[in-house]
Protein backbone atom coordinates (compact mmCIF):
# COMPACT_ATOMS: atom_id res chain seq x y z
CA UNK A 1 -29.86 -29.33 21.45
CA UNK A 2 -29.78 -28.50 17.79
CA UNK A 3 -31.71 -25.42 16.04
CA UNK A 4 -31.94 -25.06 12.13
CA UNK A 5 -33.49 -22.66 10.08
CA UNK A 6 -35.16 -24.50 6.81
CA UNK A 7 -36.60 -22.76 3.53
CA UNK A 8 -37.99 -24.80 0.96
CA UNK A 9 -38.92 -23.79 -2.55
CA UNK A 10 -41.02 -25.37 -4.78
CA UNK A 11 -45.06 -25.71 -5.28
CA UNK A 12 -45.19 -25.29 -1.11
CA UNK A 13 -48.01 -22.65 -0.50
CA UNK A 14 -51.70 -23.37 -0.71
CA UNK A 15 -51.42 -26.97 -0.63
CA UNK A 16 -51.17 -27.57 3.60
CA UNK A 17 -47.63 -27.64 3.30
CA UNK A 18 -47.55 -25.90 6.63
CA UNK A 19 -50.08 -28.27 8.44
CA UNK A 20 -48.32 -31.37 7.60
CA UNK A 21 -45.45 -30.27 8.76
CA UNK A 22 -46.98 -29.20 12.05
CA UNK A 23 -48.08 -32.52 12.20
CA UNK A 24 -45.04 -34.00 11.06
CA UNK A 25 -42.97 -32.04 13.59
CA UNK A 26 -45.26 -33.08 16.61
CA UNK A 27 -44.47 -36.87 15.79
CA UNK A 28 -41.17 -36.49 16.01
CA UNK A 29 -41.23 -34.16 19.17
CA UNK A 30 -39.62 -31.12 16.95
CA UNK A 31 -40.06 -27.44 18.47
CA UNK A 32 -40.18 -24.22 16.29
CA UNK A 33 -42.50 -22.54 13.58
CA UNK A 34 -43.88 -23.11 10.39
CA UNK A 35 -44.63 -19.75 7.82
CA UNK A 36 -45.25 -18.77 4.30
CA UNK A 37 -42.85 -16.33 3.00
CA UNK A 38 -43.95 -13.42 0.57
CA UNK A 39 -41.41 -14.71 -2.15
CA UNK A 40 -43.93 -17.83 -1.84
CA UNK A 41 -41.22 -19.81 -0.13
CA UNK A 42 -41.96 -21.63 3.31
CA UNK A 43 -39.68 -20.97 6.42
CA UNK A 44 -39.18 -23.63 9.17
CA UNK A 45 -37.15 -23.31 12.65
CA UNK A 46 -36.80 -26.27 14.18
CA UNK A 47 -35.31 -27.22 17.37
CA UNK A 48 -34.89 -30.73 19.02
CA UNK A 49 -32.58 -32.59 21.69
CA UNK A 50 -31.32 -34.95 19.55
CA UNK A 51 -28.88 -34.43 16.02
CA UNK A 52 -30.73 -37.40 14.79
CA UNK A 53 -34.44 -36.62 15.23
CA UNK A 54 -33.34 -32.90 13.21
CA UNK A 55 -31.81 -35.01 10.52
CA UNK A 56 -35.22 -37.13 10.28
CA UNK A 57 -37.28 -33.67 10.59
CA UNK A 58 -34.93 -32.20 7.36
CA UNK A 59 -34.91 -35.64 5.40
CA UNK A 60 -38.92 -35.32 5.72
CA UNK A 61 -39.00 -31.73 4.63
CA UNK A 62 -36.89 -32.56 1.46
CA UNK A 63 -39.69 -34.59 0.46
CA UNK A 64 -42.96 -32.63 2.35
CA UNK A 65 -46.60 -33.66 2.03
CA UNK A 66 -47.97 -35.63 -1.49
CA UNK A 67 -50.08 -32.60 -2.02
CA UNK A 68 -46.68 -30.28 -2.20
CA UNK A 69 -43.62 -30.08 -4.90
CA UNK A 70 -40.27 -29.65 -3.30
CA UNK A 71 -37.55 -28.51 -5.35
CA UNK A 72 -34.78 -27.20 -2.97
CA UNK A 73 -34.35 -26.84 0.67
CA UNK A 74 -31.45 -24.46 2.41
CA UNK A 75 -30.86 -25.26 5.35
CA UNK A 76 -28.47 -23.12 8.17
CA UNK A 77 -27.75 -23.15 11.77
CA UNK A 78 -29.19 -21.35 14.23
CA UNK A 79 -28.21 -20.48 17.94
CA UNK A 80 -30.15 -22.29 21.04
CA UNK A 81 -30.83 -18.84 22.28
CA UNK A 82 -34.34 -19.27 23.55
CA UNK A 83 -35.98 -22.37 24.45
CA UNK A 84 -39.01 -23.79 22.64
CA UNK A 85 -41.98 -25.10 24.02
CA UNK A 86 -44.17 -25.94 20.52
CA UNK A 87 -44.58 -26.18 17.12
CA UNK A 88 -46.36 -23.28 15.76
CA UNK A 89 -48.14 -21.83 12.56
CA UNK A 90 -47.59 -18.18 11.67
């Protein structure tokens, strides 16, 4: 089990950044959240079973949705303190 925490900057509010990635993180069976930050940043946890289905998740959110602009993503580690059951909007 591997849990990340993922902000990415760039033109990534107001343009259904958050639903496509929803989306995106159902198809590849990701757990977590999805939520605009006030600095107008988004902030993803994402949990999954598999190191390789994370690294897909991340490699997707480098890139996001047509209708976004992503200029940098941080990503860090996070603890599998709780266990996930879906892949929410705040």
């Amino acid at each position: 089990m591997r849990k990340v925490r993922i902000l990415v900057s760039g033109r990534v509010q107001g343009v259904y950044f958050r639903v496509f990635t929803q989306n995106k993180a159902k198809h590849f069976a990701v757990k977590g959240s999805v939520k605009n930050l006030p600095d107008g940043r988004v902030e993803i946890i994402a949990e999954a079973a598999e190191d390789t289905t994370i690294e897909k998740f991340i490699k997707w959110c480098q890139k996001g949705p047509v209708t976004a602009r992503v200029d940098e993503i941080e990503v860090a580690e996070l603890q599998c303190d709780e266990v996930l059951t879906s892949f929410e909007i705040i």
